[in-house]
Protein backbone atom coordinates (compact mmCIF):
# COMPACT_ATOMS: atom_id res chain seq x y z
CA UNK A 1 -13.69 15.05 21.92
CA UNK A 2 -10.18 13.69 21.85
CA UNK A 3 -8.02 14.24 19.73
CA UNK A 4 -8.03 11.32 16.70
CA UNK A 5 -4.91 10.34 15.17
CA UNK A 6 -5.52 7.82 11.63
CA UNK A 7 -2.46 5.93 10.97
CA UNK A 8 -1.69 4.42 8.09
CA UNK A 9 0.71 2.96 5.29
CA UNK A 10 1.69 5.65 2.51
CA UNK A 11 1.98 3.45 0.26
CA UNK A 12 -1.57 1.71 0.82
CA UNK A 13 -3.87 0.94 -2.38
CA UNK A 14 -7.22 -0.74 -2.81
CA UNK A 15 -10.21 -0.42 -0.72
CA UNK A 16 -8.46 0.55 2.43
CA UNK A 17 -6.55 3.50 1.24
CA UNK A 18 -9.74 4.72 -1.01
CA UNK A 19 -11.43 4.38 2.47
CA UNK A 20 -8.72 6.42 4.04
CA UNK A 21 -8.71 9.21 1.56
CA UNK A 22 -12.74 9.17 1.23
CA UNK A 23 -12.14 9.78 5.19
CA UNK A 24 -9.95 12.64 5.02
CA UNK A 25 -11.99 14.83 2.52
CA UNK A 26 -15.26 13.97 4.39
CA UNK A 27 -13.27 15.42 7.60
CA UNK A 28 -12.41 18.62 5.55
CA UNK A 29 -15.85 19.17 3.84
CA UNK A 30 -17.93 18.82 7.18
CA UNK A 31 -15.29 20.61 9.11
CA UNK A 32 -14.19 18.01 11.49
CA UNK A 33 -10.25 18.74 10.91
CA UNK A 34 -9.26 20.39 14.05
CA UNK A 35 -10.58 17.13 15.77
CA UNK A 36 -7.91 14.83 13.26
CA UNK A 37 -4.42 14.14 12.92
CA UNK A 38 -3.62 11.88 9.58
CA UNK A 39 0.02 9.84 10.38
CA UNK A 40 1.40 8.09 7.30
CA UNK A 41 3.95 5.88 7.74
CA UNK A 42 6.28 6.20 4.52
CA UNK A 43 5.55 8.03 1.41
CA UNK A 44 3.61 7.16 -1.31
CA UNK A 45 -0.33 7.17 -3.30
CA UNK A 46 -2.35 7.45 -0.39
CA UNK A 47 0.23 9.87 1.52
CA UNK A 48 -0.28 11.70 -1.69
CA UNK A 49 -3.75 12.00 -2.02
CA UNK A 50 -3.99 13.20 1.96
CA UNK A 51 -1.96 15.75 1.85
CA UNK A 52 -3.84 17.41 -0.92
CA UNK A 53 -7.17 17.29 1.14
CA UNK A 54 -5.49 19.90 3.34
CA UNK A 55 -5.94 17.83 6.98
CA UNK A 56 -2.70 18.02 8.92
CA UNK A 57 -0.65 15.06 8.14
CA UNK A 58 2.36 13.44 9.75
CA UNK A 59 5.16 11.27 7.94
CA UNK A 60 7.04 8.89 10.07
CA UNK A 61 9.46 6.82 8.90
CA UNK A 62 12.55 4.04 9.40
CA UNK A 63 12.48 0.76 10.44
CA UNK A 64 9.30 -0.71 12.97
CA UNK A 65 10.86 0.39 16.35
CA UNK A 66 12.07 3.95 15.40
CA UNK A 67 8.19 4.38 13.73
CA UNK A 68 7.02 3.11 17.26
CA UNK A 69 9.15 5.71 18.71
CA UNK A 70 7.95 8.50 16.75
CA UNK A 71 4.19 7.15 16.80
CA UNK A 72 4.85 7.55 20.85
CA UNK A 73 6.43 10.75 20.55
CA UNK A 74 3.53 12.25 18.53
CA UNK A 75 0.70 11.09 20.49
CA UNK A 76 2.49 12.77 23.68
CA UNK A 77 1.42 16.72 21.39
CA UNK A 78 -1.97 15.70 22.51
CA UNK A 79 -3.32 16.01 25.75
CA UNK A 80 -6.18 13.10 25.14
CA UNK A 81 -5.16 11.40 21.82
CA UNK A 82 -7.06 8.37 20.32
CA UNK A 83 -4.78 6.26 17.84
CA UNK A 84 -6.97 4.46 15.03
CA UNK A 85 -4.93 2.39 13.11
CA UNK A 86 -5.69 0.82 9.17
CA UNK A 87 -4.29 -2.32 8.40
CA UNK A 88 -2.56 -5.69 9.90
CA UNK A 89 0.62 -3.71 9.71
CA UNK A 90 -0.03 -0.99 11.29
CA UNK A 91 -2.05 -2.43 14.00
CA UNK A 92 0.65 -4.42 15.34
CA UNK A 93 2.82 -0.89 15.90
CA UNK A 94 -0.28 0.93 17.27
CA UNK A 95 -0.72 -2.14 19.81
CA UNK A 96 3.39 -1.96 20.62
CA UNK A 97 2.94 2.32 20.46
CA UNK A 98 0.75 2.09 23.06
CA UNK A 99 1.13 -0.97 25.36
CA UNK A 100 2.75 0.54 28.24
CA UNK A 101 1.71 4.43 28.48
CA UNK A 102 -1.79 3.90 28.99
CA UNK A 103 -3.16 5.61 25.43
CA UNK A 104 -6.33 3.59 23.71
CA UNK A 105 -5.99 2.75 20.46
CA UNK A 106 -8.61 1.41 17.92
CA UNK A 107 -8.53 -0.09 14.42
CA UNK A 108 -11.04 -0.51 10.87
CA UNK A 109 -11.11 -3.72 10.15
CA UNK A 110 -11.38 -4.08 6.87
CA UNK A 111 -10.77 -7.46 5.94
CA UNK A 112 -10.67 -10.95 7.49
CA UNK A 113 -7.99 -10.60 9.38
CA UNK A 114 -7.03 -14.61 8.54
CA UNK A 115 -7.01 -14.01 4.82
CA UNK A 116 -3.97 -11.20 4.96
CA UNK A 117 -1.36 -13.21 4.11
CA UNK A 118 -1.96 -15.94 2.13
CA UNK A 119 0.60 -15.22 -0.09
CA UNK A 120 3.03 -16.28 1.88
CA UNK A 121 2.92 -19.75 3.78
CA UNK A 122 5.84 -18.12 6.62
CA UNK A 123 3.52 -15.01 7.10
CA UNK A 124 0.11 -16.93 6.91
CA UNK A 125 1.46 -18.90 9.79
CA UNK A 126 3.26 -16.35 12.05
CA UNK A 127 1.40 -12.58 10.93
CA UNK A 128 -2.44 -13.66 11.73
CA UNK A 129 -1.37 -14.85 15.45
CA UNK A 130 0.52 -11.59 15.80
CA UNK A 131 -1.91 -9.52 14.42
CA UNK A 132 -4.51 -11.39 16.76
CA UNK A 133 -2.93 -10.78 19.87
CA UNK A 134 -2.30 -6.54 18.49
CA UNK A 135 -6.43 -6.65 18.19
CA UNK A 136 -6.86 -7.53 21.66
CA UNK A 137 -5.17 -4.64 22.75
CA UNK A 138 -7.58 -2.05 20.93
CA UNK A 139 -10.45 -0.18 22.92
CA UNK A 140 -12.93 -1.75 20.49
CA UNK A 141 -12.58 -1.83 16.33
CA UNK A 142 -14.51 -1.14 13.97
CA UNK A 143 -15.66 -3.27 10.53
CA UNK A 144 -16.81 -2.74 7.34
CA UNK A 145 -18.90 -5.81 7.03
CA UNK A 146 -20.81 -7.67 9.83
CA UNK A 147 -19.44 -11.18 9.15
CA UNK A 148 -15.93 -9.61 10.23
CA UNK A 149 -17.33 -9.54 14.08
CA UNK A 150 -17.17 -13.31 14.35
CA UNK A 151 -13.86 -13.49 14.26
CA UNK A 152 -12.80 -10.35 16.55
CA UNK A 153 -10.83 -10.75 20.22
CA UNK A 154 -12.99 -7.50 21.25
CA UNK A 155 -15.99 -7.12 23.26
CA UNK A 156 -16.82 -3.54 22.00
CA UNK A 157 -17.30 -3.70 17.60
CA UNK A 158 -18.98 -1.16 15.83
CA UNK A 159 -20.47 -0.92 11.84
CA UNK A 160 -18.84 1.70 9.87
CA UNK A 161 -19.54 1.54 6.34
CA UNK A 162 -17.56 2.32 3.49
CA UNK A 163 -18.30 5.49 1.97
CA UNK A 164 -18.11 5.94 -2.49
CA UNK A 165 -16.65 9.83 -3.19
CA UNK A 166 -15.83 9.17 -6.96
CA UNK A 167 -15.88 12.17 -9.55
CA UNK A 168 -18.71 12.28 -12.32
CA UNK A 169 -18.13 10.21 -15.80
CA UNK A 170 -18.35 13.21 -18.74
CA UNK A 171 -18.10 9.92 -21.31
CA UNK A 172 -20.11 7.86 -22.47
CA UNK A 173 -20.66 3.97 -21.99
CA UNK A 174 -19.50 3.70 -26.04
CA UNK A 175 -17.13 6.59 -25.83
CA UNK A 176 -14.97 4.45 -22.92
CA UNK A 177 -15.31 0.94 -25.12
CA UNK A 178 -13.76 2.44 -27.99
CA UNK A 179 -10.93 3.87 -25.93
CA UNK A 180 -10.15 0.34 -24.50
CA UNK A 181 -10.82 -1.41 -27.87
CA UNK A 182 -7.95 1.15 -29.80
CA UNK A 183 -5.55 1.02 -27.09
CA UNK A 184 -5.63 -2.62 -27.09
CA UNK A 185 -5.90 -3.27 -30.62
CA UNK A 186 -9.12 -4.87 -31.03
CA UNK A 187 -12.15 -4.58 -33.09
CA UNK A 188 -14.98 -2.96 -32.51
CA UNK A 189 -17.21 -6.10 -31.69
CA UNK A 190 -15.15 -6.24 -28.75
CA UNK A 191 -17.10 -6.48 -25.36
CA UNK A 192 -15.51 -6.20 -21.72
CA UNK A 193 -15.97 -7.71 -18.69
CA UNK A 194 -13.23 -7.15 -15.62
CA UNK A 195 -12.10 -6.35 -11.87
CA UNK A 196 -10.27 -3.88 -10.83
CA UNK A 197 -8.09 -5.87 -7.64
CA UNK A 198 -4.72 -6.51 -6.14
CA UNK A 199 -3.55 -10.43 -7.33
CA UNK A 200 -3.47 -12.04 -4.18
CA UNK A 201 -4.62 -15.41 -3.58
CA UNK A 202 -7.86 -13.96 -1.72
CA UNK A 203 -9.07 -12.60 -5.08
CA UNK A 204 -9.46 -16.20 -6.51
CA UNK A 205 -8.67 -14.54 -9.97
CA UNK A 206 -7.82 -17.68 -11.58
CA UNK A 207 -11.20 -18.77 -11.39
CA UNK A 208 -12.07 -15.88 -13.42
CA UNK A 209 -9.52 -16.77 -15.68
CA UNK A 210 -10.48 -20.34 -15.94
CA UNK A 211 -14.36 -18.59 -16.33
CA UNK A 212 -13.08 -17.10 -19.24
CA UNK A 213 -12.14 -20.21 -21.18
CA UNK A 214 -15.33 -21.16 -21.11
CA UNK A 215 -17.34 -18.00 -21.81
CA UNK A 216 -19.33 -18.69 -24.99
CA UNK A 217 -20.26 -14.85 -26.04
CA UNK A 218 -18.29 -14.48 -29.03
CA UNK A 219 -15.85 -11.32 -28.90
CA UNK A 220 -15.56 -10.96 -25.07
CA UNK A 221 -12.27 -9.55 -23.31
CA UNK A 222 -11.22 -9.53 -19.98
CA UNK A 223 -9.51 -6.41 -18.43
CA UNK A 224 -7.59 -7.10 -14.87
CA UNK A 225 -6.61 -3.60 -13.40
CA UNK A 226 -4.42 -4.23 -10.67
CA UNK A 227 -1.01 -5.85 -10.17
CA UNK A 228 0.47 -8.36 -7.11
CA UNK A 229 2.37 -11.29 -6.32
CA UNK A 230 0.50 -13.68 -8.64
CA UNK A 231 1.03 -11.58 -11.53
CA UNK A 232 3.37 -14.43 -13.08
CA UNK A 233 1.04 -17.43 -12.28
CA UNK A 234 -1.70 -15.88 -13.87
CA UNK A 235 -0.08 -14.71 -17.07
CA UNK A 236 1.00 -18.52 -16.95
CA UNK A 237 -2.63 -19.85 -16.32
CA UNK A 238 -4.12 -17.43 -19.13
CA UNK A 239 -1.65 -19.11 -21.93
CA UNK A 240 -1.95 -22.46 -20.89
CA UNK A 241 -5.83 -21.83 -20.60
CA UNK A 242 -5.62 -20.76 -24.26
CA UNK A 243 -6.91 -17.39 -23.46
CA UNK A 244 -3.86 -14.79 -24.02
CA UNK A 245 -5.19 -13.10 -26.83
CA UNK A 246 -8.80 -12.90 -23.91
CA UNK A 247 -7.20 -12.13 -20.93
CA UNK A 248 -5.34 -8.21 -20.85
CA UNK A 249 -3.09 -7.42 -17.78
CA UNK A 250 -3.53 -3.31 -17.09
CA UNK A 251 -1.25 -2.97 -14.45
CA UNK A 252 -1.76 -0.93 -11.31
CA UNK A 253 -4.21 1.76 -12.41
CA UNK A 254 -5.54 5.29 -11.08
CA UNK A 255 -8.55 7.38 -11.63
CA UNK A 256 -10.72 3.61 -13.14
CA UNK A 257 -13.84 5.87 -14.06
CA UNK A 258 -12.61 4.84 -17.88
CA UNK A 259 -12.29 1.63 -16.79
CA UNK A 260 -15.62 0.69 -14.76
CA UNK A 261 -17.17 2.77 -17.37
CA UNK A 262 -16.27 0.55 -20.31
CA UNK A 263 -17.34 -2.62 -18.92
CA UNK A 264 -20.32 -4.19 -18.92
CA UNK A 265 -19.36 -6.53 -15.80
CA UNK A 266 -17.24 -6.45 -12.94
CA UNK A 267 -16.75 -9.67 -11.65
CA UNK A 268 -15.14 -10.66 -7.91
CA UNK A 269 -14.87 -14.08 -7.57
CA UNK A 270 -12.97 -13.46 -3.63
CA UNK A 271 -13.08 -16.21 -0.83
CA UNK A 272 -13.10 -13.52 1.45
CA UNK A 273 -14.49 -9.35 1.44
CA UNK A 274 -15.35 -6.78 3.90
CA UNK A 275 -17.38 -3.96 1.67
CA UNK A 276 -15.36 -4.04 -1.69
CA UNK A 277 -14.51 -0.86 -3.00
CA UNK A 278 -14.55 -2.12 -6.31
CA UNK A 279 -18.04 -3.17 -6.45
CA UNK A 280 -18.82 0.13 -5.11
CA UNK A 281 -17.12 1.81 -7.87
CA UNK A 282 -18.37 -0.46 -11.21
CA UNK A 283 -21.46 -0.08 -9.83
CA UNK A 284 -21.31 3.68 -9.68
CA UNK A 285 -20.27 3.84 -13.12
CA UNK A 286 -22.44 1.36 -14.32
CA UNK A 287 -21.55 -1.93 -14.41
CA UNK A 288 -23.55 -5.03 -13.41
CA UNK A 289 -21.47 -6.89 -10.60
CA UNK A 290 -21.18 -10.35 -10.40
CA UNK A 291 -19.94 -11.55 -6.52
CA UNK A 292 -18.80 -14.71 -5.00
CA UNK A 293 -21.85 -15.73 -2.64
CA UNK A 294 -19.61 -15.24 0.42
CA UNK A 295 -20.90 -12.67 3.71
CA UNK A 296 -19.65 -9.35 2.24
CA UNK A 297 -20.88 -10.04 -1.28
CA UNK A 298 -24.17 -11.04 -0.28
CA UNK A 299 -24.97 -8.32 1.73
CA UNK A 300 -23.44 -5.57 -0.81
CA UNK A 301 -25.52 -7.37 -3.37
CA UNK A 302 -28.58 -7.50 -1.17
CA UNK A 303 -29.20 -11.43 -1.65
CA UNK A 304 -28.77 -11.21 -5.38
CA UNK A 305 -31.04 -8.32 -6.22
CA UNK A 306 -28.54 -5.81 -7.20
CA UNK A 307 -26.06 -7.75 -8.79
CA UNK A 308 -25.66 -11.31 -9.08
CA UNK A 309 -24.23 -14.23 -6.32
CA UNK A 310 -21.75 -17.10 -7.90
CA UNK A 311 -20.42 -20.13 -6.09
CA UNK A 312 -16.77 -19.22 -4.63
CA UNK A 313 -14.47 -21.32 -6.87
CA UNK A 314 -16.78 -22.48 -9.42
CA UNK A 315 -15.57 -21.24 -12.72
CA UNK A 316 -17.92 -23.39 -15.02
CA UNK A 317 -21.68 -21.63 -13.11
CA UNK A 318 -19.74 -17.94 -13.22
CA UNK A 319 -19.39 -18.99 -17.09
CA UNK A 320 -22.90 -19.30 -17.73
CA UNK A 321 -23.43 -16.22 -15.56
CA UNK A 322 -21.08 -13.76 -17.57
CA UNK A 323 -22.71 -15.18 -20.72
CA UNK A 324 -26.32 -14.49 -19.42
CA UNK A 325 -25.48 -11.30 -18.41
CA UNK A 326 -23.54 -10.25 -21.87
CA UNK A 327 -26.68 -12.02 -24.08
CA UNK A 328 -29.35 -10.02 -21.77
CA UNK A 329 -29.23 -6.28 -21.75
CA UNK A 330 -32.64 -5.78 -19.86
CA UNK A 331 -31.38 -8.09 -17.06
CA UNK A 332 -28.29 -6.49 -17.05
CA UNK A 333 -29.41 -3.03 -16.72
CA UNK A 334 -31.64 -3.88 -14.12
CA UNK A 335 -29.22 -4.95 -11.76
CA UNK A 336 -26.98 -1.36 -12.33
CA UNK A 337 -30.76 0.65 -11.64
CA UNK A 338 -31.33 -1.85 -8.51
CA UNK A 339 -27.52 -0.99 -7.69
CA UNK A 340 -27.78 2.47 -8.11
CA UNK A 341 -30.96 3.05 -6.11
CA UNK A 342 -30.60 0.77 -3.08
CA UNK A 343 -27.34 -0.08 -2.65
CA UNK A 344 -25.25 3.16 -3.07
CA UNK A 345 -27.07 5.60 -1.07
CA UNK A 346 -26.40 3.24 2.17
CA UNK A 347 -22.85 4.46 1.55
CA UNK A 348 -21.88 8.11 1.44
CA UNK A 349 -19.18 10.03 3.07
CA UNK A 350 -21.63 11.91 5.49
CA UNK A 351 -22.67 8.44 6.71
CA UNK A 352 -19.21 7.27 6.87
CA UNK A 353 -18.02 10.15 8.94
CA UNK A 354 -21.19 10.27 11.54
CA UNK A 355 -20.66 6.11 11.73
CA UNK A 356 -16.52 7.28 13.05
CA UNK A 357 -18.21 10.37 15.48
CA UNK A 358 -20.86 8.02 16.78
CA UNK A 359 -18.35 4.91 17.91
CA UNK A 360 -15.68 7.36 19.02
CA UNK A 361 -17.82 8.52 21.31
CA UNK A 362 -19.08 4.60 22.77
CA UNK A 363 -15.39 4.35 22.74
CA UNK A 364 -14.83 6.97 25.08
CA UNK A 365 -17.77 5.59 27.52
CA UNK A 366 -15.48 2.50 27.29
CA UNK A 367 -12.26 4.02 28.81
CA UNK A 368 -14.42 5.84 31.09
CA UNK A 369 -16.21 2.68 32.59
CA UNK A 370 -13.45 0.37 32.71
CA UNK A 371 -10.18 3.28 33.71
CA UNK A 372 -8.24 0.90 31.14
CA UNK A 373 -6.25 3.78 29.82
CA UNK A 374 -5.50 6.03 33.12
CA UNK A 375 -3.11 8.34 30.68
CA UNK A 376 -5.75 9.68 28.64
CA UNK A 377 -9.30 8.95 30.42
């Protein structure tokens, strides 16, 4: 087996770097570490949590060339290495790492790779087409959700699914409420619903916010764990909405089992997912998830039997649906059992791992066939 090097930002958070970290324990628990290298480029959370699974791990650092450099220079230790690269950013240095010394790369995929930058009308113009062209230098990628395929300059694309690794909840579902209702200064009538997600412009959380000025359930809060670029606009649209006092801005947050655990729905509202970690995670803890009806969504939600499907951008129908949901226990809990039982077990680090083992090796039939990459084949 050759040698696989993971590459990724230190400072990643959301989905991708829980998927990274999930990875990196699963590699360590079913004894798979000799056959991984972990390279981080910069310091931070997800550097952090690596290291302390005990798999070797690499810091690189400096500007994009001198990480190229160093990228190069490490892959050279090993006599067939394997680059697999997370994220736009990094894919676009694994495709320059590796363009002229004959070493395959490959990628995860975990979002569309259009809706990256949206944020930013410069890099929504110029990062997708770069990012494009990196892709069509990979061996093959792999993707989280099977929508993501369409959209893919490679021939060879393989499922990998996300995999949910999350410690046990000691407290209760009315332990966790009180904690949020002291902390925040609110009564005990209070009632959450919320998302844990970065605020970027793919997260459509100003329809939630606009949701919430209609939500008729008296008492009901909204907690947003996460922080981002439309921090401001949203603070902005929650006072002009009339909904201030509604609407409670966490911040970036760690260890959410408090969080999920104190809501009674997580709602993403996103134009675009691969396999949300988030929905993963409320629903491990408990709470009913409410999804935009877009390709990822429906098929974590299984067609709107484990969790319920709301038109992307329509604040006025996910309205009605938070207040049906908050006004019906019974129908609530079912969809957290359904959750629970069919949805979860599809996604376990084991099946992660053996997804990774069984596409690294149809990658390697790749190289083989075509003598693309005469360096390492």
């Amino acid at each position: 087996m050759r040698t696989i090097f993971v590459f990724f930002a230190g400072n990643e958070r959301g989905g991708a770097a829980a998927h990274i970290s999930t990875l990196a324990r699963a590699v360590v628990r079913f004894k798979k570490s000799p056959h991984y290298r972990f390279v981080s480029l910069g310091q931070g959370s997800l550097a952090d949590a690596v290291a302390t699974t005990g798999v070797r791990l690499h810091v690189i650092g400096g500007n994009a060339l001198h990480a190229v450099a160093q990228l190069k220079k490490l892959l050279r230790t090993e006599r067939k290495p394997l680059l697999h690269a997370h994220g736009p950013r990094m894919n676009i240095l694994a495709a320059l790492a590796t363009r002229w010394n004959g070493m395959p790369w490959t990628s995860t995929i975990h979002s569309h790779p259009y809706y990256d930058f949206l944020g930013s009308s410069l890099k929504s113009r110029v990062y997708p087409k770069l990012h494009m062209w990196s892709l069509k230098q990979a061996v093959g990628l792999f993707i989280v959700q099977a929508s993501l395929a369409d959209v893919l300059p490679t021939s060879t694309v393989l499922d990998v699914p996300n995999a949910v690794d999350l410690p046990p909840q000691s407290k209760t579902h009315e332990a966790c409420v009180e904690v949020w209702q002291k902390r925040l200064g609110l009564d005990s009538e209070s009632r959450f619903i919320g998302v844990a997600a970065r605020f970027d412009p793919v997260k459509n959380l100003d329809v939630l916010i606009r949701a919430m000025a209609r939500v008729k359930t008296p008492n009901t809060h909204l907690l947003l764990a996460g922080d981002g670029e439309m921090r401001a606009s949203l603070q902005s649209l929650a006072e002009q909405l009339g909904v201030v006092d509604r609407v409670h801005f966490l911040g970036f947050m760690t260890g959410l089992a408090d969080f999920y655990s104190a809501i009674d729905i997580h709602v993403l509202p996103s134009k675009s997912e691969g396999t949300p970690f988030c929905v993963l995670e409320a629903g491990t803890y408990g709470a009913a998830n409410i999804g935009s009806d877009i390709p990822g969504l429906r098929t974590l939600l299984q067609n709107g039997q484990a969790g319920v499907l709301t038109p992307v951008g329509d604040s006025e129908v996910l309205a009605q649906q938070i207040d049906q949901l908050l006004q019906h226990d019974e129908e609530r809990e079912q969809y957290v059992e359904a959750f629970r039982s069919s949805v979860l077990p599809n996604f376990s680090p084991e099946k992660m791992l053996e997804a990774y083992e069984r596409g690294y090796t149809v990658l390697e039939e790749d190289i083989l066939r075509t003598h693309q990459f005469t360096r390492s084949s």
